[in-house]
C-alpha atoms as a PDB file:
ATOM      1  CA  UNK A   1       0.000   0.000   0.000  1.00  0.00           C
ATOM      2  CA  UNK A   2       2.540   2.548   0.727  1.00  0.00           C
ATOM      3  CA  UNK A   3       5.915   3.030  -1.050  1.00  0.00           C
ATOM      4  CA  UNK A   4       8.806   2.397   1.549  1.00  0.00           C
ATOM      5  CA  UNK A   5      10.871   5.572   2.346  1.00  0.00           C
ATOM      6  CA  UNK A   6      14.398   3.757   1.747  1.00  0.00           C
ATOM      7  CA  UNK A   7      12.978   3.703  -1.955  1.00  0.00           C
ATOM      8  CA  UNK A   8      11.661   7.048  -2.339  1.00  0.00           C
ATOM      9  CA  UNK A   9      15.175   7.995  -0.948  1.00  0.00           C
ATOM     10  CA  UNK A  10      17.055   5.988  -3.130  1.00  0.00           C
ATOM     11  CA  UNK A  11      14.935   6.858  -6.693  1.00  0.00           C
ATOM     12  CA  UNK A  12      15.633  10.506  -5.658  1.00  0.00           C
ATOM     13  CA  UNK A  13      17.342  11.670  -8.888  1.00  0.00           C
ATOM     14  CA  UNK A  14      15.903   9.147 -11.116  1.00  0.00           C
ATOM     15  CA  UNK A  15      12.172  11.090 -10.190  1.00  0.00           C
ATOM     16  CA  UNK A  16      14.255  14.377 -10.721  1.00  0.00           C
ATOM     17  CA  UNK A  17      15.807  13.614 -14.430  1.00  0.00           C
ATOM     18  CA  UNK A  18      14.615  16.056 -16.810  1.00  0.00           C
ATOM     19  CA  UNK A  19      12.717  17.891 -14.687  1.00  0.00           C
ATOM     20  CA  UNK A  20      10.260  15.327 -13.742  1.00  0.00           C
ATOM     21  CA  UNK A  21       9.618  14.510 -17.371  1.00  0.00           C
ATOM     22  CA  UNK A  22      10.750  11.313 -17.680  1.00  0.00           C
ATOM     23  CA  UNK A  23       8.301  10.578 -14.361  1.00  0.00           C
ATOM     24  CA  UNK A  24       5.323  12.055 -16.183  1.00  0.00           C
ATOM     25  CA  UNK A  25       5.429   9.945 -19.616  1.00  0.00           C
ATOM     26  CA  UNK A  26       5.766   6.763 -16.867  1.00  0.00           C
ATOM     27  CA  UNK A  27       2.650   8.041 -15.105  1.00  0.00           C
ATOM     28  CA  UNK A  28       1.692   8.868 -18.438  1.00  0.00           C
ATOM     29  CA  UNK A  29       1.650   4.841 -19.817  1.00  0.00           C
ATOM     30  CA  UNK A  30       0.596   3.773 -16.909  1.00  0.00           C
ATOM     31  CA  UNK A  31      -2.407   5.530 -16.839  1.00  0.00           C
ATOM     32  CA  UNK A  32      -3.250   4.532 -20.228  1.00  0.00           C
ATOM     33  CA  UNK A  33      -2.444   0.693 -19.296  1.00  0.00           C
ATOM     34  CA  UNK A  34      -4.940   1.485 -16.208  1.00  0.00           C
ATOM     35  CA  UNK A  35      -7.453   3.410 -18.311  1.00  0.00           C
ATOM     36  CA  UNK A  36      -7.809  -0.221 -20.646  1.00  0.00           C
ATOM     37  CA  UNK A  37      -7.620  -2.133 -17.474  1.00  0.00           C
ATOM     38  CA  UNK A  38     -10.748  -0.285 -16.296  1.00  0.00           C
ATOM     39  CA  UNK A  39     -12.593  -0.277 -19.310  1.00  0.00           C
ATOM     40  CA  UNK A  40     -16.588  -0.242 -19.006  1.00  0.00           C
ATOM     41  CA  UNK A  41     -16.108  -0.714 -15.298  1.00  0.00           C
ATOM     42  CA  UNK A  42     -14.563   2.660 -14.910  1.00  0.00           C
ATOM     43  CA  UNK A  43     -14.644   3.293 -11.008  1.00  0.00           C
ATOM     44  CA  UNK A  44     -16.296   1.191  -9.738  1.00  0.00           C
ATOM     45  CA  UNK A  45     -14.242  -1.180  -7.967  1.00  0.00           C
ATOM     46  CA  UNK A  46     -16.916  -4.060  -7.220  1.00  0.00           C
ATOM     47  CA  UNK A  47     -16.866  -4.492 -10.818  1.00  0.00           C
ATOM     48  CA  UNK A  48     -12.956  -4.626 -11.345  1.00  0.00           C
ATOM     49  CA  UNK A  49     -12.350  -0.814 -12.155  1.00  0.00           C
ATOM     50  CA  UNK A  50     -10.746   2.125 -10.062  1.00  0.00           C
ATOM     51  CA  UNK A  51      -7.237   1.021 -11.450  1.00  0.00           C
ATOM     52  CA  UNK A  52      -6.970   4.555 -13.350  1.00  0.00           C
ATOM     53  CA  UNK A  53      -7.634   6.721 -10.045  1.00  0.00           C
ATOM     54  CA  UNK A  54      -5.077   4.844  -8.112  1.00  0.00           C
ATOM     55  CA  UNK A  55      -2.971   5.796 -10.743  1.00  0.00           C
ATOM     56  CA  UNK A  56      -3.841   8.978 -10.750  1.00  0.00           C
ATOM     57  CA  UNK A  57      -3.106   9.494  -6.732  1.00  0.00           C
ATOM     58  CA  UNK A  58       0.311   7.277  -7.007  1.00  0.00           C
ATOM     59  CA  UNK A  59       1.429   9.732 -10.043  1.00  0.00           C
ATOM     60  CA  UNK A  60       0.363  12.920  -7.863  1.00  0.00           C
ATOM     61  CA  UNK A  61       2.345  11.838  -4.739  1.00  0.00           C
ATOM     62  CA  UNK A  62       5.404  10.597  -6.897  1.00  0.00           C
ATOM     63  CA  UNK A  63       5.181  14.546  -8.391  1.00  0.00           C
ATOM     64  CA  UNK A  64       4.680  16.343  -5.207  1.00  0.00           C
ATOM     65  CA  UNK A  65       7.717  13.672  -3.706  1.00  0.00           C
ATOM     66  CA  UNK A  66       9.885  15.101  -6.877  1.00  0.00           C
ATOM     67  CA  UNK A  67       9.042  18.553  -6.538  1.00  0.00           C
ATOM     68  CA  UNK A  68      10.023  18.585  -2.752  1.00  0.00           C
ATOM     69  CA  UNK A  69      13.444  16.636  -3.726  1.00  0.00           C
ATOM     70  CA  UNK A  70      13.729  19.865  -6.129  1.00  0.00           C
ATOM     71  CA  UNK A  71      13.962  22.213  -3.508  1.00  0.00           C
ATOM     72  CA  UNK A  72      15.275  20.303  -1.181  1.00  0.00           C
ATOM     73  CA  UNK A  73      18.554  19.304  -3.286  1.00  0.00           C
ATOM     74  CA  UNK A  74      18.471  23.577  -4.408  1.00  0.00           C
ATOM     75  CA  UNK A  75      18.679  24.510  -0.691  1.00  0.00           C
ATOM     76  CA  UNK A  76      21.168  21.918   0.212  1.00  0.00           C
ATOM     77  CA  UNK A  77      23.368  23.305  -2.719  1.00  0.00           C
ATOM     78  CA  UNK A  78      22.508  26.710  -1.899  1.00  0.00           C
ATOM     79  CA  UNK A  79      24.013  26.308   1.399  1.00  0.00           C
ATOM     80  CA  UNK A  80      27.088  24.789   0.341  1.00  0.00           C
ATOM     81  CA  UNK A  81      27.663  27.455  -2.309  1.00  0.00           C
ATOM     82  CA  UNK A  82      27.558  29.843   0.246  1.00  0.00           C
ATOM     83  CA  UNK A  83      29.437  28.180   3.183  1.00  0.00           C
ATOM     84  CA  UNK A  84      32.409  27.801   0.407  1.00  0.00           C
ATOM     85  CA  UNK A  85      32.121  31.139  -0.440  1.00  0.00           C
ATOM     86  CA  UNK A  86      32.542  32.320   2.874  1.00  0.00           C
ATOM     87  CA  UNK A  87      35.345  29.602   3.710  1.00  0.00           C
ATOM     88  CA  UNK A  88      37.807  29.809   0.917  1.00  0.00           C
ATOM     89  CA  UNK A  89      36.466  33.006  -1.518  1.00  0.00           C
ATOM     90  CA  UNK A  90      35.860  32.738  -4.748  1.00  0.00           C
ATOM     91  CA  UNK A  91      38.810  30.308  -5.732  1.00  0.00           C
ATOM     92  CA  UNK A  92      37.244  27.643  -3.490  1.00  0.00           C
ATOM     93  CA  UNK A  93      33.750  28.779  -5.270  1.00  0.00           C
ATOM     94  CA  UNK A  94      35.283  28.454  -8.524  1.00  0.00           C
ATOM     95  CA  UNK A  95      36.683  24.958  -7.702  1.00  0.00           C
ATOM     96  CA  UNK A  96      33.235  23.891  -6.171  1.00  0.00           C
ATOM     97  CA  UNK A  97      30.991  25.034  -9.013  1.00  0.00           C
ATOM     98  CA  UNK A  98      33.491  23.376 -11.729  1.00  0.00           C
ATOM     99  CA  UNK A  99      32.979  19.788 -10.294  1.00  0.00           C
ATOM    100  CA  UNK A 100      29.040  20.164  -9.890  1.00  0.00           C
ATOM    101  CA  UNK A 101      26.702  18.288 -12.019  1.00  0.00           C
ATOM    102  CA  UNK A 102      25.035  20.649 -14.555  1.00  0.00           C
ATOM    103  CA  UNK A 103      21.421  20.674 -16.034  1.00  0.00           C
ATOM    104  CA  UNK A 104      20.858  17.584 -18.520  1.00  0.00           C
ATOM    105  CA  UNK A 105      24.209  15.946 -17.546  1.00  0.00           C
ATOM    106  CA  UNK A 106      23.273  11.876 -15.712  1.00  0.00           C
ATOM    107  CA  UNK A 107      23.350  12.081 -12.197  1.00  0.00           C
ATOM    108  CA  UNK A 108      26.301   9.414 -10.558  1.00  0.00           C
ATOM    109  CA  UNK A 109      25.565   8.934  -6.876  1.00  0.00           C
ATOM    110  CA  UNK A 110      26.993   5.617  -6.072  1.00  0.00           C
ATOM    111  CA  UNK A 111      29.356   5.012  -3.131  1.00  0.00           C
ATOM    112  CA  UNK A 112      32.614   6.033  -4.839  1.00  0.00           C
ATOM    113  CA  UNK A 113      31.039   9.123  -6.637  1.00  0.00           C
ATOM    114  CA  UNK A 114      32.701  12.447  -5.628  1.00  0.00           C
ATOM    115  CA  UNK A 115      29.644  13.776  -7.117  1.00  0.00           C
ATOM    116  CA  UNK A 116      27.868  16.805  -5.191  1.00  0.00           C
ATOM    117  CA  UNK A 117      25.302  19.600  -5.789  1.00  0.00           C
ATOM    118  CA  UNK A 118      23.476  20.023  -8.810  1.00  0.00           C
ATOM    119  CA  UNK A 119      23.557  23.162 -11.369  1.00  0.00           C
ATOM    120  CA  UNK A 120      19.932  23.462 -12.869  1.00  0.00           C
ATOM    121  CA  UNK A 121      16.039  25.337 -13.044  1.00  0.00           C
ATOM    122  CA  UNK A 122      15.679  24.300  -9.567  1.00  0.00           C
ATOM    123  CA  UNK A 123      18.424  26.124  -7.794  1.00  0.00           C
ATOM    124  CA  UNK A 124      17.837  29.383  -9.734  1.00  0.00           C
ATOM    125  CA  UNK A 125      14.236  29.027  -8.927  1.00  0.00           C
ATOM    126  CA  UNK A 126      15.001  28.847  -5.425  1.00  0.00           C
ATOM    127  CA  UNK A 127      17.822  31.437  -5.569  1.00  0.00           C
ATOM    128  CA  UNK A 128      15.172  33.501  -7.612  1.00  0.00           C
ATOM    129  CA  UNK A 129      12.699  32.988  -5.493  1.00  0.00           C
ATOM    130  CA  UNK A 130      14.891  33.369  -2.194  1.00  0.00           C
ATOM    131  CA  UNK A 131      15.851  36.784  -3.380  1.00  0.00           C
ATOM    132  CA  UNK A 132      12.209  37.860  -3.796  1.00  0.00           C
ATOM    133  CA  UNK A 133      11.286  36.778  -0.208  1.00  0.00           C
ATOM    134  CA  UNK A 134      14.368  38.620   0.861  1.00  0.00           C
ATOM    135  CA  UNK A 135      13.296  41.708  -1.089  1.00  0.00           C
ATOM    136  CA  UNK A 136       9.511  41.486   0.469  1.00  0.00           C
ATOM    137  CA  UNK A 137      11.116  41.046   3.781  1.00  0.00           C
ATOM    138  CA  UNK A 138      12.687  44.201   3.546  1.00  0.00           C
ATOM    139  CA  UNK A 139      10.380  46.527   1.647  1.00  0.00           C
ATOM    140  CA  UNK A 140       7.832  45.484   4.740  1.00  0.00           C
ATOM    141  CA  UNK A 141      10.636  46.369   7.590  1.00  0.00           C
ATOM    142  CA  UNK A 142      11.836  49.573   5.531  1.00  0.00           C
ATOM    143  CA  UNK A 143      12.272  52.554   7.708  1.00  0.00           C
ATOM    144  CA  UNK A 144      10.230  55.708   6.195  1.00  0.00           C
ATOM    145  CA  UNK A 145      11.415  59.562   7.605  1.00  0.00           C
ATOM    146  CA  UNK A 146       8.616  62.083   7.540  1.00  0.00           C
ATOM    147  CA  UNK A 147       8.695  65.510   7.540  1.00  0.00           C
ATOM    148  CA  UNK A 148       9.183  66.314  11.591  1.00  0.00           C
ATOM    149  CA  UNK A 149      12.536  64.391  10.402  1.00  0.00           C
ATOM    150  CA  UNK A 150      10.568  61.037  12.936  1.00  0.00           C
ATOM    151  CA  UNK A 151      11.480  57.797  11.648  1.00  0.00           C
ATOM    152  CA  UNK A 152       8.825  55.823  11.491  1.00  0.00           C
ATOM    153  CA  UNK A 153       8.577  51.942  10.719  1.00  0.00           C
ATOM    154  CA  UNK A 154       6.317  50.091   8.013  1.00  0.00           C
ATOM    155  CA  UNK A 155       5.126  47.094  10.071  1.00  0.00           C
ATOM    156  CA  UNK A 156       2.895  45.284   7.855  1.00  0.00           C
ATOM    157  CA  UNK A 157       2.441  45.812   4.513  1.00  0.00           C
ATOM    158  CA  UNK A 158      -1.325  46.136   4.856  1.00  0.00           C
ATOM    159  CA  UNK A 159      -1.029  49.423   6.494  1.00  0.00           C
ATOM    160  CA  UNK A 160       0.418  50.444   2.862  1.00  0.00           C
ATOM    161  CA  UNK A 161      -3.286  49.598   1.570  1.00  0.00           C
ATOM    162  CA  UNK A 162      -4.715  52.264   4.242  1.00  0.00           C
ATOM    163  CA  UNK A 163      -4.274  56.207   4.682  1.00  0.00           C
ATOM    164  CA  UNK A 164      -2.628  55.381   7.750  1.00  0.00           C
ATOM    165  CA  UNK A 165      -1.242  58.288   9.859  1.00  0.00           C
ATOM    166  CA  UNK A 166       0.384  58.010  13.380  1.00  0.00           C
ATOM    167  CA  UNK A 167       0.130  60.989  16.510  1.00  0.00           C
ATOM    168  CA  UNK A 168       3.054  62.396  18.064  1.00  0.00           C
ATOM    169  CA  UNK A 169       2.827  59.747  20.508  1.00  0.00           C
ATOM    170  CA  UNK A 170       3.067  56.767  18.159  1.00  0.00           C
ATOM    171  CA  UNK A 171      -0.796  55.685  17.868  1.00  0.00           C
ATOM    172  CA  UNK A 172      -2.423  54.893  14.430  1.00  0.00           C
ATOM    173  CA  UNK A 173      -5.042  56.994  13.737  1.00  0.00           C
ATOM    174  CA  UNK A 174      -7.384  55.575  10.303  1.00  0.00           C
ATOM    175  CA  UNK A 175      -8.710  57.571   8.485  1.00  0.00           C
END
């Protein structure tokens, strides 16, 4: 009934190849094998159908598994990236980066493989999209003068939706 975790573990970077497309024309057969397999029963499992629908869930988890792996294997190299930058500079960047796997290159994980981080979509998607958290972050905590030459802090960025004005003594008054 359930897939083991060792496996899931282990299948890691074959669910990843291509981008997951390699996963999705697999899911794809399948669910023409289950489609035929069902035939007039459709759903209804009393009669011998339902085979598509499982299908159908085992192909969503298997996507949602690959798509965490994504991000998970980004942040991992993300990390390293930046603890070697900070280590050993850019020469011990530059030596890092040049024996990374690169996008569309075959993964080689066995026990002997020196083989670590992966250059693809994913990591600039999560570098992409960990620069536009970082960006939110700080438009939301930016410090605004006004004219009395008062700093005042943007809290929340729904107060940017209101006319919000504060009194000398600090309250928000809405208008």
């Amino acid at each position: 009934d359930r897939i083991p975790p060792e496996t899931l573990s282990s299948s890691s970077a074959s669910l990843r190849v291509q981008n997951g497309a390699v996963l999705k024309e697999v899911i794809s057969e399948f669910e023409i094998d289950a489609i035929g397999h069902d035939g007039m029963a459709a759903d209804d499992k009393s009669k011998g159908g339902g085979h598509y629908r499982e299908v159908e869930k085992v192909g969503s988890f298997l996507d949602g598994f690959r798509k965490a792996e994504e991000r998970r294997v980004a942040r991992e190299t993300a990390t390293m990236l930046l603890n070697r930058l900070i280590k050993e500079g850019v020469k011990g960047l530059d030596e890092l980066l040049s024996g990374m796997l690169r996008e569309g290159e075959e993964p080689n994980y066995g026990e002997d493989s020196d083989q670590i981080g992966e250059l693809n979509g994913a990591l600039v998607r999560y570098l992409d999209e960990s620069i536009r958290d970082q960006e939110l972050r700080a438009k939301m905590q930016k410090v605004e003068p006004n004219p009395r030459n008062e700093i005042i802090e943007v809290e929340d960025e729904m107060e940017m939706m209101w006319n919000v004005t504060r009194s000398a003594d600090g309250t928000t008054i809405e208008t």
